[in-house]
PDB file of N, CA and C in Angstrom:
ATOM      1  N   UNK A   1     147.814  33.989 168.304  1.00  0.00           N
ATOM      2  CA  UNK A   1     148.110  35.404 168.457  1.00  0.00           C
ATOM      3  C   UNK A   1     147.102  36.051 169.394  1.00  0.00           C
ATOM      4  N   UNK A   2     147.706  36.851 169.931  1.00  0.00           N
ATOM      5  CA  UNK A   2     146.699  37.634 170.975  1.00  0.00           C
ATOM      6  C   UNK A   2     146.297  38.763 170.234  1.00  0.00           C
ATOM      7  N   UNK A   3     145.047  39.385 169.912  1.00  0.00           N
ATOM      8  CA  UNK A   3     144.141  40.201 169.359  1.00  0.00           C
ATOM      9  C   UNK A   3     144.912  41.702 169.791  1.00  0.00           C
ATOM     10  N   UNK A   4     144.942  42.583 169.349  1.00  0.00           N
ATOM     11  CA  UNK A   4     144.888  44.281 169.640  1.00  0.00           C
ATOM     12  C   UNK A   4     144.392  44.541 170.777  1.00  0.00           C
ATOM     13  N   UNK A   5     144.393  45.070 171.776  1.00  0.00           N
ATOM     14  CA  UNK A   5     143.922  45.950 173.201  1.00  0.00           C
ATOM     15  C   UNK A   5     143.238  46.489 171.999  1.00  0.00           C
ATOM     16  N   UNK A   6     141.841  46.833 172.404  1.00  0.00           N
ATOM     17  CA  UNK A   6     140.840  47.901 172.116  1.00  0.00           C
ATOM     18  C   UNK A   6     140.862  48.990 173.446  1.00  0.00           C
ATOM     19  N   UNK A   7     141.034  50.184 172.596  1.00  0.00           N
ATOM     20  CA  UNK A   7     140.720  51.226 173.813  1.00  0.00           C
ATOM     21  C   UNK A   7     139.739  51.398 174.259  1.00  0.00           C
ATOM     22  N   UNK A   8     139.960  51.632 175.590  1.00  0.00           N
ATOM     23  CA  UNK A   8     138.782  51.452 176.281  1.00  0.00           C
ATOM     24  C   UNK A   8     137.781  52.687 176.165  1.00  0.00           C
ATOM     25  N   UNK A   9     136.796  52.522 176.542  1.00  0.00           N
ATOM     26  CA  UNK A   9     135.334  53.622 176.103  1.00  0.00           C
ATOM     27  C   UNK A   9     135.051  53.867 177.382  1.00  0.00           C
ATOM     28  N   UNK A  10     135.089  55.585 177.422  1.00  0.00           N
ATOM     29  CA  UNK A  10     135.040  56.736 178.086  1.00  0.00           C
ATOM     30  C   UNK A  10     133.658  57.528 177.989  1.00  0.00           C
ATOM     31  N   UNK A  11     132.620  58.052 179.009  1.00  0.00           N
ATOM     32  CA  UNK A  11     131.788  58.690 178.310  1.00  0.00           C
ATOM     33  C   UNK A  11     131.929  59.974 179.230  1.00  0.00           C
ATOM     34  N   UNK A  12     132.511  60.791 177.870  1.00  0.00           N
ATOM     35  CA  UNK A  12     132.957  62.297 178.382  1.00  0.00           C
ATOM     36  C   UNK A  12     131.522  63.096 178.029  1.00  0.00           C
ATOM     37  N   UNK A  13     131.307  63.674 179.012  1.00  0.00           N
ATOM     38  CA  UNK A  13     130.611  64.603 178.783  1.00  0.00           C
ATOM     39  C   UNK A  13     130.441  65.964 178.733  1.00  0.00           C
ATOM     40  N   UNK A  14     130.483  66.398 177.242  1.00  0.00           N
ATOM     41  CA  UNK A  14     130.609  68.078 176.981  1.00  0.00           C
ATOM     42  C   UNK A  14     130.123  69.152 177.943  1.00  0.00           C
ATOM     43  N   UNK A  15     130.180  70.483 177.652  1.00  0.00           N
ATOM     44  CA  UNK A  15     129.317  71.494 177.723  1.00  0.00           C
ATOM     45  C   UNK A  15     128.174  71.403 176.966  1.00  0.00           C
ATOM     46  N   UNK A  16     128.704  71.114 175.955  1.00  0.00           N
ATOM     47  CA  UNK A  16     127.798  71.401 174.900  1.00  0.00           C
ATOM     48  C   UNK A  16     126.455  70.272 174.823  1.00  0.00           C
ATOM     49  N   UNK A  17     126.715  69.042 175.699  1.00  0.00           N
ATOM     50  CA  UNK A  17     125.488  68.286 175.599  1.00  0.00           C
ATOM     51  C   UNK A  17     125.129  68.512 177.003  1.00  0.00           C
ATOM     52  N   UNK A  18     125.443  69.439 177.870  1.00  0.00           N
ATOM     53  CA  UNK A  18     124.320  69.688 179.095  1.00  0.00           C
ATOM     54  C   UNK A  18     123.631  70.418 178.883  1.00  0.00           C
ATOM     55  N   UNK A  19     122.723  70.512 179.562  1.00  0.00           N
ATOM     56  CA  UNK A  19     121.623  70.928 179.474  1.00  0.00           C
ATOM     57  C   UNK A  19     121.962  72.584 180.805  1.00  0.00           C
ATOM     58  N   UNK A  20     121.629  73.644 179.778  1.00  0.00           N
ATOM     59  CA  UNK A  20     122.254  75.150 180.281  1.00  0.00           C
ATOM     60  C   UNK A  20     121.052  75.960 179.962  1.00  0.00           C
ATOM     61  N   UNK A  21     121.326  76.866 181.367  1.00  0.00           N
ATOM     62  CA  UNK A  21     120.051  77.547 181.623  1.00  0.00           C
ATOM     63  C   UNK A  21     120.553  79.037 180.205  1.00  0.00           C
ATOM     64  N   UNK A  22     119.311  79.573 179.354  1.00  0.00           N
ATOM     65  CA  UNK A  22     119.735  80.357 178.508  1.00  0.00           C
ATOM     66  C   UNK A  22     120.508  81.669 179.363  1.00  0.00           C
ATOM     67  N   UNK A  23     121.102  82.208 178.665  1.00  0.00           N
ATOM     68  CA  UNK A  23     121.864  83.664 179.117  1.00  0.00           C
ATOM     69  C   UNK A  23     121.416  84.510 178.248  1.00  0.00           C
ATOM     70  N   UNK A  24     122.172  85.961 178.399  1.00  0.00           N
ATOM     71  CA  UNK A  24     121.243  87.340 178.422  1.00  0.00           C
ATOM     72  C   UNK A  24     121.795  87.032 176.863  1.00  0.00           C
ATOM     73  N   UNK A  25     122.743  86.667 176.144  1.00  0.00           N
ATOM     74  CA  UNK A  25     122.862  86.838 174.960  1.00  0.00           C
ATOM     75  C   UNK A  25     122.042  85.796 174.149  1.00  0.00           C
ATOM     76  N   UNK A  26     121.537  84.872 174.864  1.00  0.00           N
ATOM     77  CA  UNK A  26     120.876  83.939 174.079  1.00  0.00           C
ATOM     78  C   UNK A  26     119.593  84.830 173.988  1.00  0.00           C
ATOM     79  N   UNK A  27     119.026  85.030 175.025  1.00  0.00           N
ATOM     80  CA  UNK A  27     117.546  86.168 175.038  1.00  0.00           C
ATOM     81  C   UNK A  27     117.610  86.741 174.286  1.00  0.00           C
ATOM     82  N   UNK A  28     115.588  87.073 173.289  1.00  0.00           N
ATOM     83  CA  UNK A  28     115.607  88.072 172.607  1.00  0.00           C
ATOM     84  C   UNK A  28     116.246  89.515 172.789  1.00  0.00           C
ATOM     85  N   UNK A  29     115.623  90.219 172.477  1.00  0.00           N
ATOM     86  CA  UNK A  29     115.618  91.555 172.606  1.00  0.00           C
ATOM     87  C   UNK A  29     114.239  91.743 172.682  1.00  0.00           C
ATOM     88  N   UNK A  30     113.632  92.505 173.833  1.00  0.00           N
ATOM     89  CA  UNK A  30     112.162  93.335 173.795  1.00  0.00           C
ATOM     90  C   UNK A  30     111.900  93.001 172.597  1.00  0.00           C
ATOM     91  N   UNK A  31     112.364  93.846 171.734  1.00  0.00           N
ATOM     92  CA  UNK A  31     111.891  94.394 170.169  1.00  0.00           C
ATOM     93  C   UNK A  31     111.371  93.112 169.341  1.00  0.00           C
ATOM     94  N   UNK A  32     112.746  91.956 169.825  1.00  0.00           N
ATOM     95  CA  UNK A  32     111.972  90.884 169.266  1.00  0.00           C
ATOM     96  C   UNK A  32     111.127  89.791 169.667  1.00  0.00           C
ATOM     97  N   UNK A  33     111.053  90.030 170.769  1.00  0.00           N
ATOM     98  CA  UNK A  33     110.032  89.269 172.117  1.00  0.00           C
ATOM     99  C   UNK A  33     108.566  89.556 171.796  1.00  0.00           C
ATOM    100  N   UNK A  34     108.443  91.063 171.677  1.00  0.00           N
ATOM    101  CA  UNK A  34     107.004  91.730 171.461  1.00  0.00           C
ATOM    102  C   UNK A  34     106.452  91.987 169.724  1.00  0.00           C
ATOM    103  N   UNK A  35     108.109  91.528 169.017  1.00  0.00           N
ATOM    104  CA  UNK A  35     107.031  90.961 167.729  1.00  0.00           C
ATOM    105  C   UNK A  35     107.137  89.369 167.506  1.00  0.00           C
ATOM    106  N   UNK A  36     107.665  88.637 168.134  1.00  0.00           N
ATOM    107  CA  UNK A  36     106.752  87.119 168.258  1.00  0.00           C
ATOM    108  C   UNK A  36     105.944  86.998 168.489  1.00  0.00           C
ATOM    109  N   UNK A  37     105.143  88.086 169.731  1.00  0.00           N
ATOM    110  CA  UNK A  37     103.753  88.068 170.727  1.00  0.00           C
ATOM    111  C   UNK A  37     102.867  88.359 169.421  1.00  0.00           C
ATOM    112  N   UNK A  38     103.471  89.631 168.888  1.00  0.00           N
ATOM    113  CA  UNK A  38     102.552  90.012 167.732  1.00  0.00           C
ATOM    114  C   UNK A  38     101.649  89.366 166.359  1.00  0.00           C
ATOM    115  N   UNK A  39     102.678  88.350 166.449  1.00  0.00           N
ATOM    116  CA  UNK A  39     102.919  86.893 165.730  1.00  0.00           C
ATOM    117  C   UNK A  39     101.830  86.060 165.880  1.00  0.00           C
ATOM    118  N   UNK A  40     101.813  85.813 167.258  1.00  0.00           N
ATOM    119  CA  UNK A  40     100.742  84.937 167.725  1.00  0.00           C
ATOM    120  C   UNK A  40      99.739  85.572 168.003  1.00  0.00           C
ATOM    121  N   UNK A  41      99.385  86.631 168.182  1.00  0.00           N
ATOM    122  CA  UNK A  41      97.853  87.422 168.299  1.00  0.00           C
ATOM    123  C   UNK A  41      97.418  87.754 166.767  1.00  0.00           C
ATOM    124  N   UNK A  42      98.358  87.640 165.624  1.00  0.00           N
ATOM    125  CA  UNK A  42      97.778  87.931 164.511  1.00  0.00           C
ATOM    126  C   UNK A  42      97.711  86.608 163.608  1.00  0.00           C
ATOM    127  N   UNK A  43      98.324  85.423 164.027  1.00  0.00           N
ATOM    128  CA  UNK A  43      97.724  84.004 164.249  1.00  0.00           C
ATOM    129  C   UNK A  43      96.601  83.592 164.402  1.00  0.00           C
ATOM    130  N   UNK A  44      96.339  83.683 165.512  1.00  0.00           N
ATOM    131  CA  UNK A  44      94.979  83.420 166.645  1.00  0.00           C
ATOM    132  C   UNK A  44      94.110  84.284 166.180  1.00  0.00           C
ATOM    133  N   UNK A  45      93.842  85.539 165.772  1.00  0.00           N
ATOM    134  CA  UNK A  45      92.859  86.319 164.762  1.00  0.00           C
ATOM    135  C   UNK A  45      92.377  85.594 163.198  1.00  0.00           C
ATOM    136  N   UNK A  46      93.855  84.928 162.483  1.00  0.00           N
ATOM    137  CA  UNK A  46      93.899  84.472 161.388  1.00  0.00           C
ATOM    138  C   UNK A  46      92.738  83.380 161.268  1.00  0.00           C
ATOM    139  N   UNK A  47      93.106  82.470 162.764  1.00  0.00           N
ATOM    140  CA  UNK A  47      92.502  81.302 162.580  1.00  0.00           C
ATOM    141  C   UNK A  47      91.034  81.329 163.630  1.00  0.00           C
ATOM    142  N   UNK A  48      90.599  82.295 163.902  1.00  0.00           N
ATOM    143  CA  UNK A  48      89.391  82.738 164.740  1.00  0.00           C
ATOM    144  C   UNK A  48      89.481  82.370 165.827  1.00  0.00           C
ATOM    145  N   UNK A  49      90.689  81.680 166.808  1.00  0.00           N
ATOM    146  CA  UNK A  49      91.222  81.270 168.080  1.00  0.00           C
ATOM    147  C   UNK A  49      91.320  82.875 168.878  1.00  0.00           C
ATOM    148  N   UNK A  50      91.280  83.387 168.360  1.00  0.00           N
ATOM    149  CA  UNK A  50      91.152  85.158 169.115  1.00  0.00           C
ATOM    150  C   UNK A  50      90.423  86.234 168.541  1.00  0.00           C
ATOM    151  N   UNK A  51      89.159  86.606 169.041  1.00  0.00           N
ATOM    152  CA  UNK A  51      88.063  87.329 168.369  1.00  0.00           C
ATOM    153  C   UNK A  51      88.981  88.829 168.033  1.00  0.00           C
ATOM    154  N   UNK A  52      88.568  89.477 167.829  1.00  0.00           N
ATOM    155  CA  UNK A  52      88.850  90.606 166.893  1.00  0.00           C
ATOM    156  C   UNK A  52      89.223  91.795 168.000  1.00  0.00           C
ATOM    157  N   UNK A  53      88.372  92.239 168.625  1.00  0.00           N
ATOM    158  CA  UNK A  53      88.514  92.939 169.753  1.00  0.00           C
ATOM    159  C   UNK A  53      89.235  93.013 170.887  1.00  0.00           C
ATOM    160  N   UNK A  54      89.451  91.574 171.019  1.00  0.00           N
ATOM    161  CA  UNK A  54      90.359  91.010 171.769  1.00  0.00           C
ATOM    162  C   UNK A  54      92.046  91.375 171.076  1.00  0.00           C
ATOM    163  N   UNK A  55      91.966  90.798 169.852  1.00  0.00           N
ATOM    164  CA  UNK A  55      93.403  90.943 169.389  1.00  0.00           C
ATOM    165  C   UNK A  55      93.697  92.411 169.028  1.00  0.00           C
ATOM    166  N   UNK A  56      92.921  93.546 169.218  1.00  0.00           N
ATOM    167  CA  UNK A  56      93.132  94.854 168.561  1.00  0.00           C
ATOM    168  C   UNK A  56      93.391  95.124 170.179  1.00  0.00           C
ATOM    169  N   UNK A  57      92.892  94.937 171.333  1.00  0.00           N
ATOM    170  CA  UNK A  57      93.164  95.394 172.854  1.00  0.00           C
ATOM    171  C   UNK A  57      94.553  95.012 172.378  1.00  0.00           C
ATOM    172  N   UNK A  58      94.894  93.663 172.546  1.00  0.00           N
ATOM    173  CA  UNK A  58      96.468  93.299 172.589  1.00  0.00           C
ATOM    174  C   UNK A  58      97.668  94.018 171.766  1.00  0.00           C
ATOM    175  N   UNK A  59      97.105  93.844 171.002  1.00  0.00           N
ATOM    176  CA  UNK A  59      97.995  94.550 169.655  1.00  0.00           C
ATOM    177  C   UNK A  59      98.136  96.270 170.014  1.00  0.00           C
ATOM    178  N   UNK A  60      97.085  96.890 170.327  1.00  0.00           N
ATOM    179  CA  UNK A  60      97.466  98.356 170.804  1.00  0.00           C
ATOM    180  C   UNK A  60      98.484  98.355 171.885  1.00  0.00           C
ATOM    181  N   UNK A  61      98.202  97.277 172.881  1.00  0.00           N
ATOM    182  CA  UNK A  61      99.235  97.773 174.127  1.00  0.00           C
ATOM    183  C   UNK A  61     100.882  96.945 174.000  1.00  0.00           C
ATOM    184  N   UNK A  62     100.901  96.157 172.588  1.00  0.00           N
ATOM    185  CA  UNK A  62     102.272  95.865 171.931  1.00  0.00           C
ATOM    186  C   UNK A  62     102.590  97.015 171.695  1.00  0.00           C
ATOM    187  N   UNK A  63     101.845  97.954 170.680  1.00  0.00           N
ATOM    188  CA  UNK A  63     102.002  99.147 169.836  1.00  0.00           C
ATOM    189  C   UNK A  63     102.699 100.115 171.243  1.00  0.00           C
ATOM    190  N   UNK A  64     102.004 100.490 172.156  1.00  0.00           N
ATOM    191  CA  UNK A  64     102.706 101.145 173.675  1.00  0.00           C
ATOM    192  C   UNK A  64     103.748 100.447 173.821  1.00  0.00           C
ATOM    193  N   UNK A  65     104.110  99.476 174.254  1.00  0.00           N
ATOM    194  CA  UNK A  65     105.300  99.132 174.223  1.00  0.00           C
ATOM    195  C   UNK A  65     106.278  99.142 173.667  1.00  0.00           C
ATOM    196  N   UNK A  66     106.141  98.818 172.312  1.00  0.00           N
ATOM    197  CA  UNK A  66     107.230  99.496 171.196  1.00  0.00           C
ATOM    198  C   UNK A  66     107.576 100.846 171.297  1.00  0.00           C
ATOM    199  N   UNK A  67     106.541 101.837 171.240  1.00  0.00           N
ATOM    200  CA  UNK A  67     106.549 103.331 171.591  1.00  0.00           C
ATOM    201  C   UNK A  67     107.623 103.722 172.895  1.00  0.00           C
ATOM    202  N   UNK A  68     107.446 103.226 173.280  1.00  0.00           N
ATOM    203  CA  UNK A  68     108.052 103.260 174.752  1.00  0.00           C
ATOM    204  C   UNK A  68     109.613 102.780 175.210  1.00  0.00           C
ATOM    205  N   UNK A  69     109.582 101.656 174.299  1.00  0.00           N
ATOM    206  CA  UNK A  69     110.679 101.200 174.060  1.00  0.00           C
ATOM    207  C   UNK A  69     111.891 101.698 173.154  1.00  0.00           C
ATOM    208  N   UNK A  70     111.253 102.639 172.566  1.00  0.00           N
ATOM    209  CA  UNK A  70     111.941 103.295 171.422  1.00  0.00           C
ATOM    210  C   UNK A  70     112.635 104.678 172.020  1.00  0.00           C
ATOM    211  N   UNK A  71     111.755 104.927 173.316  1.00  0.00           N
ATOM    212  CA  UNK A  71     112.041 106.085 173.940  1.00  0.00           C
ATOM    213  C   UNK A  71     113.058 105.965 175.080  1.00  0.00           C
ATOM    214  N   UNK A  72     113.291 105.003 175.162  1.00  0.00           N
ATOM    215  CA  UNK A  72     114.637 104.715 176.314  1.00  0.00           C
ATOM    216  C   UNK A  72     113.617 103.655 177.171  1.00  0.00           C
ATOM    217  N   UNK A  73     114.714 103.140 178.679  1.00  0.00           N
ATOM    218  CA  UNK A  73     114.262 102.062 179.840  1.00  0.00           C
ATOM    219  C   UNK A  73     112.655 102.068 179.907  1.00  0.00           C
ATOM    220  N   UNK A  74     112.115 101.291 180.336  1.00  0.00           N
ATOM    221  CA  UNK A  74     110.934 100.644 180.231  1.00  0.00           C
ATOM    222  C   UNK A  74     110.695  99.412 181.239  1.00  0.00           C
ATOM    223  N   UNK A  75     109.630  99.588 182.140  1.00  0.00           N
ATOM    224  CA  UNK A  75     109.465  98.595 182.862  1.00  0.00           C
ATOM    225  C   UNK A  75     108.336  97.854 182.327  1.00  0.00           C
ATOM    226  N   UNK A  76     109.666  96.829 181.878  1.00  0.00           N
ATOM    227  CA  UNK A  76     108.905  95.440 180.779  1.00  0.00           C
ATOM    228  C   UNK A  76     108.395  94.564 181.654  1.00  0.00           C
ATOM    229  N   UNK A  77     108.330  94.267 183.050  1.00  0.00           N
ATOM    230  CA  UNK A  77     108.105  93.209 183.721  1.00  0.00           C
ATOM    231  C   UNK A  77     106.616  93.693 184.543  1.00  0.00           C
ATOM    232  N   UNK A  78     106.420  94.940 184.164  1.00  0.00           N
ATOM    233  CA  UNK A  78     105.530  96.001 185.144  1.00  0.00           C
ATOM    234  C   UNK A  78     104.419  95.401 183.685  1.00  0.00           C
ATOM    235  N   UNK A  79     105.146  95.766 182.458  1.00  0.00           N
ATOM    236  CA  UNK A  79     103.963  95.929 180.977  1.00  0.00           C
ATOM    237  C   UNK A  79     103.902  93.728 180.931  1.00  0.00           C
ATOM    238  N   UNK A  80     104.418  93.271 180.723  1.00  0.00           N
ATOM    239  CA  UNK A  80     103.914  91.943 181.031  1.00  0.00           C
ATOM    240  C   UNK A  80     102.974  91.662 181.461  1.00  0.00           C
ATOM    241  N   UNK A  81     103.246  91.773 183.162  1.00  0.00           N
ATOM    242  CA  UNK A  81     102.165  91.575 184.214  1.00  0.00           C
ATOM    243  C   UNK A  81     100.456  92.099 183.962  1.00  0.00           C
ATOM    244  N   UNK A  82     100.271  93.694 182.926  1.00  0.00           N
ATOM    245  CA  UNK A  82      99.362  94.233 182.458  1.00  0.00           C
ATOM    246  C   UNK A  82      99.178  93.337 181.299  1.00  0.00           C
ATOM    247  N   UNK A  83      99.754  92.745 181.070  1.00  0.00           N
ATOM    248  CA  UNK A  83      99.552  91.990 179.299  1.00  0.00           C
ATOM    249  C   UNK A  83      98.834  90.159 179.871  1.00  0.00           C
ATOM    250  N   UNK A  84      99.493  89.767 180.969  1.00  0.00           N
ATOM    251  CA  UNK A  84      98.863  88.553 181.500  1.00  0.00           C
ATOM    252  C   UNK A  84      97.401  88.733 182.061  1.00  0.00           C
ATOM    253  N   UNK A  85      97.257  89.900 182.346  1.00  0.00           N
ATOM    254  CA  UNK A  85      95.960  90.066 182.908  1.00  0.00           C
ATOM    255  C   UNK A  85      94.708  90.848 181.893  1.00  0.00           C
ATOM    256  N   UNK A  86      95.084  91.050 180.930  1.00  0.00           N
ATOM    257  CA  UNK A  86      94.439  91.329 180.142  1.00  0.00           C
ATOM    258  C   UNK A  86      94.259  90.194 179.349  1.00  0.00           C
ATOM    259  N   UNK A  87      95.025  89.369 178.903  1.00  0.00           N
ATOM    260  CA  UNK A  87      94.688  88.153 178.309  1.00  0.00           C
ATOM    261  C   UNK A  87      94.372  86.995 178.940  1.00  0.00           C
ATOM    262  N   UNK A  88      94.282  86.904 180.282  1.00  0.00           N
ATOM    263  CA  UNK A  88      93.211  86.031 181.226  1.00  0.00           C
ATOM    264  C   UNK A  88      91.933  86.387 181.548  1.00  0.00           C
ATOM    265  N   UNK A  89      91.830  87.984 181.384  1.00  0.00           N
ATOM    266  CA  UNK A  89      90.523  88.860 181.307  1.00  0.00           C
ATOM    267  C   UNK A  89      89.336  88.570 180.366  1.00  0.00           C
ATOM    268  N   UNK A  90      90.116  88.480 179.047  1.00  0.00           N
ATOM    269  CA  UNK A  90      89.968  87.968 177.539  1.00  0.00           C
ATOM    270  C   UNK A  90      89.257  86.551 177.653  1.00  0.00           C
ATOM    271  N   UNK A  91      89.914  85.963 178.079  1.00  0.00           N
ATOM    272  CA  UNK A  91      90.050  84.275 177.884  1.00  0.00           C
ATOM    273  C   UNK A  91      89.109  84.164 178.638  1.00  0.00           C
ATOM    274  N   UNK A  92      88.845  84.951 179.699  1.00  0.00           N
ATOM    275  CA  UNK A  92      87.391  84.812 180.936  1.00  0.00           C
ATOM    276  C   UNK A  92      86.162  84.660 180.018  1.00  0.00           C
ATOM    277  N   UNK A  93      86.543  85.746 179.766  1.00  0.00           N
ATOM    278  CA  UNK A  93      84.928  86.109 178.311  1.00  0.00           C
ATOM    279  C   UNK A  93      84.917  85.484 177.254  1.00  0.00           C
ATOM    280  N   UNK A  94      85.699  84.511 177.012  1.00  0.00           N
ATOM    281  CA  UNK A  94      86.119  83.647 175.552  1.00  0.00           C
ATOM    282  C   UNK A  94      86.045  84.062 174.229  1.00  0.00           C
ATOM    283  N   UNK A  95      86.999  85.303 174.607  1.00  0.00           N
ATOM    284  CA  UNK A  95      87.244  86.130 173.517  1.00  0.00           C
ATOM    285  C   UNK A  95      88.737  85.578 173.022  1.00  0.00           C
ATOM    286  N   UNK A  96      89.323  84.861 173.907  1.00  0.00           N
ATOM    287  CA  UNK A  96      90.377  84.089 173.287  1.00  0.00           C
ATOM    288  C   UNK A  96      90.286  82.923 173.697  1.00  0.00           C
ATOM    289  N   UNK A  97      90.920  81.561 173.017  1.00  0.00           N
ATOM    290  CA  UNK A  97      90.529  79.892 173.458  1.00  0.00           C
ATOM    291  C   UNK A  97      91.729  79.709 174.074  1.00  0.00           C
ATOM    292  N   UNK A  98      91.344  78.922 174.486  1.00  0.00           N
ATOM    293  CA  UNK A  98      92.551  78.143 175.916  1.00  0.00           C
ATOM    294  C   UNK A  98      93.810  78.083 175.562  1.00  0.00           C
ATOM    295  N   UNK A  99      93.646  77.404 174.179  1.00  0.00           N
ATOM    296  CA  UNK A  99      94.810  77.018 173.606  1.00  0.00           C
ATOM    297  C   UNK A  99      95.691  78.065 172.973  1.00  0.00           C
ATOM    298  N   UNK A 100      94.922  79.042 172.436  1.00  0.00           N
ATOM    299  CA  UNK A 100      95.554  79.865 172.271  1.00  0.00           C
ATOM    300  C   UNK A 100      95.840  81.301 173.893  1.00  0.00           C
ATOM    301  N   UNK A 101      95.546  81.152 174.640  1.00  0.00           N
ATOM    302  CA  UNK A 101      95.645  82.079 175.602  1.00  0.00           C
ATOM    303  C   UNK A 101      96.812  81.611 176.435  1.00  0.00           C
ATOM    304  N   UNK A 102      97.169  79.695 176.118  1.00  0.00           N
ATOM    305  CA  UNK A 102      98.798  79.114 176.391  1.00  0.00           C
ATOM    306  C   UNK A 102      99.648  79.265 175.595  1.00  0.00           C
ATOM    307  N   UNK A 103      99.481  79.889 174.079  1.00  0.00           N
ATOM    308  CA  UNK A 103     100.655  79.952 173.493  1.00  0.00           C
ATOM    309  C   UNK A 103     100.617  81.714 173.952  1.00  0.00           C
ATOM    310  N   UNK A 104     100.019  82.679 174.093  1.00  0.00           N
ATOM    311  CA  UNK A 104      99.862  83.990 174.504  1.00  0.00           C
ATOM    312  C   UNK A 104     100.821  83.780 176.064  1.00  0.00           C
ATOM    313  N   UNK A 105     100.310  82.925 176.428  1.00  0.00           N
ATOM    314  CA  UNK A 105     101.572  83.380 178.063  1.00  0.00           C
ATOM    315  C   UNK A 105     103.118  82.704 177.846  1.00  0.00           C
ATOM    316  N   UNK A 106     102.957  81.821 177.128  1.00  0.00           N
ATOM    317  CA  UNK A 106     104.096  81.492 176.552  1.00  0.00           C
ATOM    318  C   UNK A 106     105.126  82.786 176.001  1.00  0.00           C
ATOM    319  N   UNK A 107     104.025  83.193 174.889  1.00  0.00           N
ATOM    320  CA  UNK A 107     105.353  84.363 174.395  1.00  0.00           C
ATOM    321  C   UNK A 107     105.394  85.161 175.285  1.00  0.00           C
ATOM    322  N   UNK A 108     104.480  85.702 176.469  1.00  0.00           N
ATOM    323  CA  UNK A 108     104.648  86.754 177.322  1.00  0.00           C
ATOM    324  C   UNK A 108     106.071  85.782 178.178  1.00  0.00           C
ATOM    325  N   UNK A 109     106.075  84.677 178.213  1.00  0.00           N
ATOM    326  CA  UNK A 109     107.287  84.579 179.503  1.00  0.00           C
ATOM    327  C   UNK A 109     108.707  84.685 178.761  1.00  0.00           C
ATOM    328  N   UNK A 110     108.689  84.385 177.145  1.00  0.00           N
ATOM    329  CA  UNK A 110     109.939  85.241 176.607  1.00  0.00           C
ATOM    330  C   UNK A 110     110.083  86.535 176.639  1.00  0.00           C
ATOM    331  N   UNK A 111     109.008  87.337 176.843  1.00  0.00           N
ATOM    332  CA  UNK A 111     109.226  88.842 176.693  1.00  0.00           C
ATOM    333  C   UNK A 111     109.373  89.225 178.352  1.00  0.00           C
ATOM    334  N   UNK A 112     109.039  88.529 179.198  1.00  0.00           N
ATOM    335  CA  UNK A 112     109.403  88.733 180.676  1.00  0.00           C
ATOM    336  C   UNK A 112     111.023  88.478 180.839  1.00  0.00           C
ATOM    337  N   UNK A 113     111.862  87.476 179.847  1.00  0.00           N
ATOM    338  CA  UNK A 113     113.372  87.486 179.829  1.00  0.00           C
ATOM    339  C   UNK A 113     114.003  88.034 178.954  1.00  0.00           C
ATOM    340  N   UNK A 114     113.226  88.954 178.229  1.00  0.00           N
ATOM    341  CA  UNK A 114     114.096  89.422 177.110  1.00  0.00           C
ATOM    342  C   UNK A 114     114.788  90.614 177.222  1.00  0.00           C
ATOM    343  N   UNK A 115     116.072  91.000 177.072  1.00  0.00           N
ATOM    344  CA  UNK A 115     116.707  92.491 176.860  1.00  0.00           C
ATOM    345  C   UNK A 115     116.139  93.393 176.177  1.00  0.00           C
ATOM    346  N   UNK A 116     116.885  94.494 177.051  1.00  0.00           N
ATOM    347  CA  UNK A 116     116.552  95.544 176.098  1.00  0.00           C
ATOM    348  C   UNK A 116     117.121  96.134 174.732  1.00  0.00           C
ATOM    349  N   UNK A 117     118.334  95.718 174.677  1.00  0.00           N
ATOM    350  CA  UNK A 117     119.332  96.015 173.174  1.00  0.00           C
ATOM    351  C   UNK A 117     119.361  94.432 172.719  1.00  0.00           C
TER     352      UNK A 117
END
C-alpha cells in the first residue's frame, strides 16, 4: 500500500509575529509616561541609586508637568529635553549612578512618544 500524501508544510507568516513599530494607541499617555518616570526616581531614592536632592529637583519638574498638562497642549518634547539635561547634570555630580541615570533616559524616551489623551 502506498502511505497517505502528508500535506505539505507552509511557513506563513502573520502580522502578528512581525515585528511592528508601536503606534499612537499603543503609546502611553503623558499622564502615564511621567508617572512611570516618577516610579523610577522614587526607586532610585528607595535604593540610594539617586541622592535626595537630586530626586526632589526631578520630581518637582514631573510635578510642572503634570500641572501643565492638566491645563491643556504642552510642549512635552521641549520639557524632556529640560529633564535629559538635568539628569546628566545630576549624574555629572554623582548625585545619580549610571545605572540608574539609564533607566531615567529610558523612561524619558517613553515620555518623548507618549500622547497627550
Amino acid at each position: 500500500t502506498v502511505p497517505p500524501a502528508q500535506p505539505a508544510r507552509t511557513t506563513a507568516t502573520t502580522a502578528a509575529s512581525q515585528a511592528t513599530p508601536p503606534t499612537a494607541a499603543a503609546s502611553p499617555t503623558v499622564r502615564e509616561a511621567v508617572a512611570e518616570l516618577s516610579q523610577v526616581i522614587d526607586e532610585g531614592l528607595a535604593v540610594g541609586d539617586i541622592r535626595r536632592d537630586a530626586g526632589l529637583d526631578l520630581q518637582q519638574m514631573l510635578n510642572q508637568l503634570r500641572v501643565a498638562v492638566g491645563r491643556g497642549p504642552v510642549d512635552v518634547q521641549g520639557r524632556v529635553l529640560n529633564l535629559r539635561e538635568k539628569v546628566a547634570a545630576r549624574a555629572d555630580e554623582g548625585a545619580i549612578t549610571s545605572s540608574y541615570e539609564g533607566r531615567l533616559h529610558a523612561a524619558l524616551d517613553v515620555l518623548a512618544l507618549a500622547r497627550m489623551s
